[in-house]
PDB file of N, CA and C in Angstrom:
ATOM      1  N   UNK A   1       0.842  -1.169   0.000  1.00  0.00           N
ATOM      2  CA  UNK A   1       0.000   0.000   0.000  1.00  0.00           C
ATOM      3  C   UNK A   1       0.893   1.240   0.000  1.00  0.00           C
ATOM      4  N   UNK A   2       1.030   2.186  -0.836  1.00  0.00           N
ATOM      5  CA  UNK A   2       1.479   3.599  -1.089  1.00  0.00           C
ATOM      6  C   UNK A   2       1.123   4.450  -0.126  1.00  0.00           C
ATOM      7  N   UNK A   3       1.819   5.299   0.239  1.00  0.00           N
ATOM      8  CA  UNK A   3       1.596   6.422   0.994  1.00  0.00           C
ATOM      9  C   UNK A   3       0.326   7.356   1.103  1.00  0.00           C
ATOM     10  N   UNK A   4      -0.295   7.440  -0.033  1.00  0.00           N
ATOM     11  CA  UNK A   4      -1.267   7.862   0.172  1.00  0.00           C
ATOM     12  C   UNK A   4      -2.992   7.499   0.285  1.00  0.00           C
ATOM     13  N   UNK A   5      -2.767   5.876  -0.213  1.00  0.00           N
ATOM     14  CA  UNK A   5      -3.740   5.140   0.189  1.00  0.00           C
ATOM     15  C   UNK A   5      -4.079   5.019   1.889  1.00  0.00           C
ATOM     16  N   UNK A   6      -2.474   4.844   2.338  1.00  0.00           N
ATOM     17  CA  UNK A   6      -2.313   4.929   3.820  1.00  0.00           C
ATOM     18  C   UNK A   6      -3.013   5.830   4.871  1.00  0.00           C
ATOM     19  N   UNK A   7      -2.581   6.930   4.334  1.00  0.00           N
ATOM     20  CA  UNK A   7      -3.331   8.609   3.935  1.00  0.00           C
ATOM     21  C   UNK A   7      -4.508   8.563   4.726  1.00  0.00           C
ATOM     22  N   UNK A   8      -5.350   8.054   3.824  1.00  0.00           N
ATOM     23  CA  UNK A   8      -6.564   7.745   3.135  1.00  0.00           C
ATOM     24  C   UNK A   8      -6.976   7.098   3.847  1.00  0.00           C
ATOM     25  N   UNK A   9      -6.571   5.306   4.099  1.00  0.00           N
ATOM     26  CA  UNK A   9      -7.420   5.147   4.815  1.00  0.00           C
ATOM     27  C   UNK A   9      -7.256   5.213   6.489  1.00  0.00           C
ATOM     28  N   UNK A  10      -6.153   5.660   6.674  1.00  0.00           N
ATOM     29  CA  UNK A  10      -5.891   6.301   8.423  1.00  0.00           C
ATOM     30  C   UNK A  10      -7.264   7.814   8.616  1.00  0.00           C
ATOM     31  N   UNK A  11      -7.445   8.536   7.516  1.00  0.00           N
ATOM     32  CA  UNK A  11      -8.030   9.447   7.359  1.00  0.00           C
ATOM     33  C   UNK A  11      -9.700   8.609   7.793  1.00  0.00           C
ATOM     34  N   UNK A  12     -10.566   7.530   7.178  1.00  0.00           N
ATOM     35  CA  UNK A  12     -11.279   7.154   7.077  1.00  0.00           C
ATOM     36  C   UNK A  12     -11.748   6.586   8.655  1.00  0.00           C
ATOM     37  N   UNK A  13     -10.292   5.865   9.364  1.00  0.00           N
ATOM     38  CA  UNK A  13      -9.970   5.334  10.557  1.00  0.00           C
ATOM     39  C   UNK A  13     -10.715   6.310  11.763  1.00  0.00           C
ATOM     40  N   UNK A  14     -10.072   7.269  11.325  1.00  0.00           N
ATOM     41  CA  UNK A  14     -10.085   8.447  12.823  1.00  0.00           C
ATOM     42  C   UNK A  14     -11.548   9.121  12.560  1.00  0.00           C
ATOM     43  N   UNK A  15     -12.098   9.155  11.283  1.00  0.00           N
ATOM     44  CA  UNK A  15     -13.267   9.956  11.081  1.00  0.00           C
ATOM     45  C   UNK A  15     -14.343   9.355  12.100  1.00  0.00           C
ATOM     46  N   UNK A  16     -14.213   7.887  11.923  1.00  0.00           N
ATOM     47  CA  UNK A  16     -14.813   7.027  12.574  1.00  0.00           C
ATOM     48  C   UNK A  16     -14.899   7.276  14.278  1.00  0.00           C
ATOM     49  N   UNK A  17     -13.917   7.024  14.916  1.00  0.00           N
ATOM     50  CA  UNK A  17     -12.971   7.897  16.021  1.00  0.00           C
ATOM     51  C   UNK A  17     -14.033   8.724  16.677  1.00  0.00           C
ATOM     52  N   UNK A  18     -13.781   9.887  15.735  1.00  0.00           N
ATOM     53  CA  UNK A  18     -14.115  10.853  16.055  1.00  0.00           C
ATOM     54  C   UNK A  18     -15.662  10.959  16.141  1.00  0.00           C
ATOM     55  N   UNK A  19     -16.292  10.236  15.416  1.00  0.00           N
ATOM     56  CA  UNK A  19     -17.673  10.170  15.279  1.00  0.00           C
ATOM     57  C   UNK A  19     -17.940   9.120  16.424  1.00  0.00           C
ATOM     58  N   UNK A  20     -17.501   8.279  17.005  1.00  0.00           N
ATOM     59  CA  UNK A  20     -17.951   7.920  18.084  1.00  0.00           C
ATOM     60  C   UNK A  20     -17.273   8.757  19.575  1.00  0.00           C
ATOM     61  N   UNK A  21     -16.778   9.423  19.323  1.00  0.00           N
ATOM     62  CA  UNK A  21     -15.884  10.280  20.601  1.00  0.00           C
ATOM     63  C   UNK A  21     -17.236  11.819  20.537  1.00  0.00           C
ATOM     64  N   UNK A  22     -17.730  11.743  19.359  1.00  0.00           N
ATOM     65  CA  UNK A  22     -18.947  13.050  19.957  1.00  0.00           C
ATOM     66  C   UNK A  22     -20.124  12.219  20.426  1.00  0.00           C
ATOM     67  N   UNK A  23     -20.066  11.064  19.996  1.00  0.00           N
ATOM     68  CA  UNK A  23     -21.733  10.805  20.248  1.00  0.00           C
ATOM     69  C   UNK A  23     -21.224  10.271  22.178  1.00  0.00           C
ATOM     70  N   UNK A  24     -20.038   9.827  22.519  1.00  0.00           N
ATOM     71  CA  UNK A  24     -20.152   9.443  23.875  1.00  0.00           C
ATOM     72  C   UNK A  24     -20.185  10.798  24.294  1.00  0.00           C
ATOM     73  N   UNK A  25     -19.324  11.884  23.734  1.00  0.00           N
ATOM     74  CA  UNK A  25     -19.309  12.776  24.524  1.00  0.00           C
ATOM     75  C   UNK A  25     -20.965  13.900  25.111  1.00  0.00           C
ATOM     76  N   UNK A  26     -21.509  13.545  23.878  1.00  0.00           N
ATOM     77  CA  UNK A  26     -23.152  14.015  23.791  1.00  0.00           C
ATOM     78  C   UNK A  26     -23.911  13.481  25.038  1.00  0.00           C
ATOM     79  N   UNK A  27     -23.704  11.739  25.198  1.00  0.00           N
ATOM     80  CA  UNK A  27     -23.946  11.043  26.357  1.00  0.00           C
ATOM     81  C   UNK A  27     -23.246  11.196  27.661  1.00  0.00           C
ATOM     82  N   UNK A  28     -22.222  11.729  28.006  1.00  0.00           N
ATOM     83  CA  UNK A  28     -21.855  11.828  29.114  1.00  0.00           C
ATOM     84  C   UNK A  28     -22.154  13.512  29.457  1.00  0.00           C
ATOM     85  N   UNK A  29     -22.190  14.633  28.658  1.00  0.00           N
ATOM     86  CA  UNK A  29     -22.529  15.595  29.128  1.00  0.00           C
ATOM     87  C   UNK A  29     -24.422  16.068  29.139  1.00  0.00           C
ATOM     88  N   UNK A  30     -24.789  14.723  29.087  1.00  0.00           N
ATOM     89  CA  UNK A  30     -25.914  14.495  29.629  1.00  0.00           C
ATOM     90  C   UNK A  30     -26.513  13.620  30.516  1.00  0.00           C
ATOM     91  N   UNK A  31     -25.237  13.230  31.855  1.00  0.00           N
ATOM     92  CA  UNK A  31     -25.961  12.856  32.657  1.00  0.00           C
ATOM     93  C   UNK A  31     -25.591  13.873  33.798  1.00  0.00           C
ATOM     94  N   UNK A  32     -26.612  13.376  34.609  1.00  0.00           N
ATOM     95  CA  UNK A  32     -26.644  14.162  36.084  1.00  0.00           C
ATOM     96  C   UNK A  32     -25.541  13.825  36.957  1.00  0.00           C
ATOM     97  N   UNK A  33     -24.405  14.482  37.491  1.00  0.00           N
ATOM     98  CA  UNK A  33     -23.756  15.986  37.149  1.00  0.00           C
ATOM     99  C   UNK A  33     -23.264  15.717  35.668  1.00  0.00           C
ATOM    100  N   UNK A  34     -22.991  16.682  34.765  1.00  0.00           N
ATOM    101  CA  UNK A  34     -22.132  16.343  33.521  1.00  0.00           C
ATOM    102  C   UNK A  34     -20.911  16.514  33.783  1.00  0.00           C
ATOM    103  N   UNK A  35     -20.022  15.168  33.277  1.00  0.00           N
ATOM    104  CA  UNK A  35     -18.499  15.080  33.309  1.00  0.00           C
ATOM    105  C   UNK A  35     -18.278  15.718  32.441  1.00  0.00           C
ATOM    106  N   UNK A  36     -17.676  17.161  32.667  1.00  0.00           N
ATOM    107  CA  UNK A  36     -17.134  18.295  31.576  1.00  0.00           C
ATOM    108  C   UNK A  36     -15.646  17.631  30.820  1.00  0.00           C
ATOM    109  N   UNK A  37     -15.043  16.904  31.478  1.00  0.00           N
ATOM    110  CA  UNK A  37     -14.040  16.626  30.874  1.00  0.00           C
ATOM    111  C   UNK A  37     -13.771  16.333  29.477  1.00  0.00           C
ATOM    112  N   UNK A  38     -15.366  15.453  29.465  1.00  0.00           N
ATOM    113  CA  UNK A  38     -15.001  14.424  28.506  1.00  0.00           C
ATOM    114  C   UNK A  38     -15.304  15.320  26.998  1.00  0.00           C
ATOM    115  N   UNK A  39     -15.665  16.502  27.118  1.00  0.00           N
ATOM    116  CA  UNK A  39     -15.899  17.111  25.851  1.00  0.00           C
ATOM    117  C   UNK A  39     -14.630  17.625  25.461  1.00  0.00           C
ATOM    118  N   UNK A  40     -13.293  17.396  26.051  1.00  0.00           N
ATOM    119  CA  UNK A  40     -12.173  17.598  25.043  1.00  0.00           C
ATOM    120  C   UNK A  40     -11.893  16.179  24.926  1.00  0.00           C
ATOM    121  N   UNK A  41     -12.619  15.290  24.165  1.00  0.00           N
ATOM    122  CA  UNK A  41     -11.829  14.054  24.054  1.00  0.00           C
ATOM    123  C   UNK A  41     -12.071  13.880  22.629  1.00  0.00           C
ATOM    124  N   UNK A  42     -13.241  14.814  21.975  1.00  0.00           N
ATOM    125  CA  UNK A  42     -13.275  14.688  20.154  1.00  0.00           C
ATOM    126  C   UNK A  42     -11.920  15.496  20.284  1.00  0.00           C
ATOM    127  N   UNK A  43     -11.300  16.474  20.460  1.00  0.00           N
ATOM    128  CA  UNK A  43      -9.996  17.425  20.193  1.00  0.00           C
ATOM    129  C   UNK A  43      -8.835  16.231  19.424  1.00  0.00           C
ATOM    130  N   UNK A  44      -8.464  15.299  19.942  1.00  0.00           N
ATOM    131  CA  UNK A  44      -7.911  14.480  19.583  1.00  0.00           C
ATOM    132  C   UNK A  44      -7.719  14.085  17.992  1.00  0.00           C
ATOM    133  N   UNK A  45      -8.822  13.443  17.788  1.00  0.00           N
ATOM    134  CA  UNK A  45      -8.877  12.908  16.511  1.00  0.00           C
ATOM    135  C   UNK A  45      -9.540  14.030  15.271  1.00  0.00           C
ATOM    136  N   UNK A  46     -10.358  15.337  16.004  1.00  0.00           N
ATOM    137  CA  UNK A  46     -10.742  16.085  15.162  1.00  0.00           C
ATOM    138  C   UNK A  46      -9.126  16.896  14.722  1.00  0.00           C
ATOM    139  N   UNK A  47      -8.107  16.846  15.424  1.00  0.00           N
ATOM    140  CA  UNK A  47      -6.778  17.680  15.225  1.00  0.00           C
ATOM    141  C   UNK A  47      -6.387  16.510  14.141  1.00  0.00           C
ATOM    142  N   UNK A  48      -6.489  14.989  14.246  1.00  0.00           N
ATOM    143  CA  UNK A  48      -5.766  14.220  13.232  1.00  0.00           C
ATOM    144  C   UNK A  48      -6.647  14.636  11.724  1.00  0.00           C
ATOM    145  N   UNK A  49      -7.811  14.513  11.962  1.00  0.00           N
ATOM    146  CA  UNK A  49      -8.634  14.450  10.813  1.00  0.00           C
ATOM    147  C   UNK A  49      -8.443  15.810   9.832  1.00  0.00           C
ATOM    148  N   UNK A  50      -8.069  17.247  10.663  1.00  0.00           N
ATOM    149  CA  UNK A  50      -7.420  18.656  10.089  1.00  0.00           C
ATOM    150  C   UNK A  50      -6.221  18.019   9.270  1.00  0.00           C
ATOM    151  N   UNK A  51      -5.024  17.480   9.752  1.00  0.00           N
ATOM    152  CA  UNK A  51      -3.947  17.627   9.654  1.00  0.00           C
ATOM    153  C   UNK A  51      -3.912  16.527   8.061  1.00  0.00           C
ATOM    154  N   UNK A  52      -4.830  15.110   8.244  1.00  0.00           N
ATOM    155  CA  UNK A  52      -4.676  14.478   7.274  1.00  0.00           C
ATOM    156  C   UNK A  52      -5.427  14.922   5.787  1.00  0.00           C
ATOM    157  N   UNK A  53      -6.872  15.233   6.403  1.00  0.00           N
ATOM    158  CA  UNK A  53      -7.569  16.184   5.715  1.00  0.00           C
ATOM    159  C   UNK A  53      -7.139  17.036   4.790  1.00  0.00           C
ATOM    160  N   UNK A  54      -6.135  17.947   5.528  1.00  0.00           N
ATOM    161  CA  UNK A  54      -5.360  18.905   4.386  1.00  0.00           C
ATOM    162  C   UNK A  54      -4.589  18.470   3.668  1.00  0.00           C
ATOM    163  N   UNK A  55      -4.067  17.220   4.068  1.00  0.00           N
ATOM    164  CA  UNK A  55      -3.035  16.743   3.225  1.00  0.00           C
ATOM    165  C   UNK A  55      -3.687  16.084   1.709  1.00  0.00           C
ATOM    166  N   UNK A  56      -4.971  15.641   2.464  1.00  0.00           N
ATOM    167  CA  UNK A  56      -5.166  15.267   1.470  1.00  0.00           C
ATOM    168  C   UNK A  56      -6.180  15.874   0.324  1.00  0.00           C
ATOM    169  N   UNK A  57      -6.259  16.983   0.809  1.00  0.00           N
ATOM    170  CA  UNK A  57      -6.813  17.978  -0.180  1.00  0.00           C
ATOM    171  C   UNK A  57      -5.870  19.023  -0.968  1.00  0.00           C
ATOM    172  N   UNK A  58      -4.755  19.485  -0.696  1.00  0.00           N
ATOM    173  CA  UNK A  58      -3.623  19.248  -1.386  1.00  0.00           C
ATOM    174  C   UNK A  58      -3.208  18.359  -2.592  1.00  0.00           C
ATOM    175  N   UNK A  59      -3.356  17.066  -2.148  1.00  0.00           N
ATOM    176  CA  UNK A  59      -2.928  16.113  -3.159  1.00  0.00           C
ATOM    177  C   UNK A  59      -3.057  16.426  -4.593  1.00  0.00           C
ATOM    178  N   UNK A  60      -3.953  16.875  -5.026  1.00  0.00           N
ATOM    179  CA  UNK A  60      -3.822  17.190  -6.531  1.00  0.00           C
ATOM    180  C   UNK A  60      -3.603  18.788  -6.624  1.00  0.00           C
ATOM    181  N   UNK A  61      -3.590  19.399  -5.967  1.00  0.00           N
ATOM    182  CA  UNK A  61      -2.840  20.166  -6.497  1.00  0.00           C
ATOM    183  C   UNK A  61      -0.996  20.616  -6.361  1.00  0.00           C
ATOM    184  N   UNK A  62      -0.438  19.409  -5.589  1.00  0.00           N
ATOM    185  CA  UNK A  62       0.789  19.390  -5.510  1.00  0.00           C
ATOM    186  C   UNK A  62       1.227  18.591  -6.845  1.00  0.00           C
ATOM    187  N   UNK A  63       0.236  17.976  -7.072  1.00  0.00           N
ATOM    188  CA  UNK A  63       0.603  16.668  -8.197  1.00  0.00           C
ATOM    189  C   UNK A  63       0.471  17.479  -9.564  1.00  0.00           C
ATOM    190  N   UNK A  64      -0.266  18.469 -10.125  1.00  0.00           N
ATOM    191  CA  UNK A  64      -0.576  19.143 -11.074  1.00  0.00           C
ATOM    192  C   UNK A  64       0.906  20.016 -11.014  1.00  0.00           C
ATOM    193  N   UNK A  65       1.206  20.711 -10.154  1.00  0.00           N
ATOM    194  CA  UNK A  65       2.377  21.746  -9.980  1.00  0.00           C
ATOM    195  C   UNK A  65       3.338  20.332 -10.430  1.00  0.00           C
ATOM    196  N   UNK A  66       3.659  19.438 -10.203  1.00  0.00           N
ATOM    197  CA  UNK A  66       4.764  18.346 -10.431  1.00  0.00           C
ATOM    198  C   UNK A  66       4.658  18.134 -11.780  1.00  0.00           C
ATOM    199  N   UNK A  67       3.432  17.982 -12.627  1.00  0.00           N
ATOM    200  CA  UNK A  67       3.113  17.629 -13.647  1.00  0.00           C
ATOM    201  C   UNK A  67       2.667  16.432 -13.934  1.00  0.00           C
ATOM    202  N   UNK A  68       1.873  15.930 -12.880  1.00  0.00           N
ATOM    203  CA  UNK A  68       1.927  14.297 -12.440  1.00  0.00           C
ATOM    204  C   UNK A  68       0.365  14.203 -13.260  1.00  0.00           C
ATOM    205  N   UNK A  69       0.035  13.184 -12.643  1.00  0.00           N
ATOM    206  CA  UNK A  69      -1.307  12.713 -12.487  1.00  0.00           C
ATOM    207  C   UNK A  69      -2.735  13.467 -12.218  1.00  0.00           C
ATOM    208  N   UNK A  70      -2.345  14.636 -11.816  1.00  0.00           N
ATOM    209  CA  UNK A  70      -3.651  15.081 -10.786  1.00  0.00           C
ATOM    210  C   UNK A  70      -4.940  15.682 -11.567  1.00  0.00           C
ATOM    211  N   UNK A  71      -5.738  16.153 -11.266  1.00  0.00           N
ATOM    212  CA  UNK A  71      -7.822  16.800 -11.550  1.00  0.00           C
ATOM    213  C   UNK A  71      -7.199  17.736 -12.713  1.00  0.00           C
ATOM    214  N   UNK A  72      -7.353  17.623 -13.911  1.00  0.00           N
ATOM    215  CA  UNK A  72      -7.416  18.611 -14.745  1.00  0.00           C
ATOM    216  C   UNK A  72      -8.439  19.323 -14.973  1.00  0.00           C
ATOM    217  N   UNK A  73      -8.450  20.460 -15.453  1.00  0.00           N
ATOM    218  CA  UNK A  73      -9.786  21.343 -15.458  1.00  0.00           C
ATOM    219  C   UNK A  73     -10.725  21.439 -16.856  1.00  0.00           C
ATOM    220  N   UNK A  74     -10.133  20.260 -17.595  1.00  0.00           N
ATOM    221  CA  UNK A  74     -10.582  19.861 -18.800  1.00  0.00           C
ATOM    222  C   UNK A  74     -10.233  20.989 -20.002  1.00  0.00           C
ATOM    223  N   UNK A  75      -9.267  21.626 -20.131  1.00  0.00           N
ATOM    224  CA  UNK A  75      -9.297  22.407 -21.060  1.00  0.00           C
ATOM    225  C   UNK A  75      -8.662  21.673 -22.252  1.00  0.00           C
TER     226      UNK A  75
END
């Protein structure tokens, strides 16, 4: 697997993550007292999902500047 499949699917990994880290967090700052803590615990994977995210929205346009492979605009 290439680097950016890797990317990709680590990107897919954490989305997941993260989508179960709001819905507990939804559930715990709804019980009686609410554990405030736990609402920095999406921070985590929402910081991975920025970082891979951009990378991988980048991707074609680093690849176009190279002259590679990348989204042409059909002209």
């Amino acid at each position: 697997m290439n680097w950016n499949k890797w990317i990709r699917q680590f990107h897919r990994w954490v989305s997941i993550a993260f989508t179960l880290s709001v819905i507990a967090t939804f559930v715990a700052l709804a019980q009686k007292p609410p554990v405030e803590w736990v609402s920095y615990v999406p921070l985590f994977p929402l910081a991975l999902l920025l970082l891979s995210g951009l990378y991988l929205f980048a991707l074609p346009y680093l690849a176009r500047r190279r002259g590679g492979h990348g989204a042409t605009d059909g002209t």
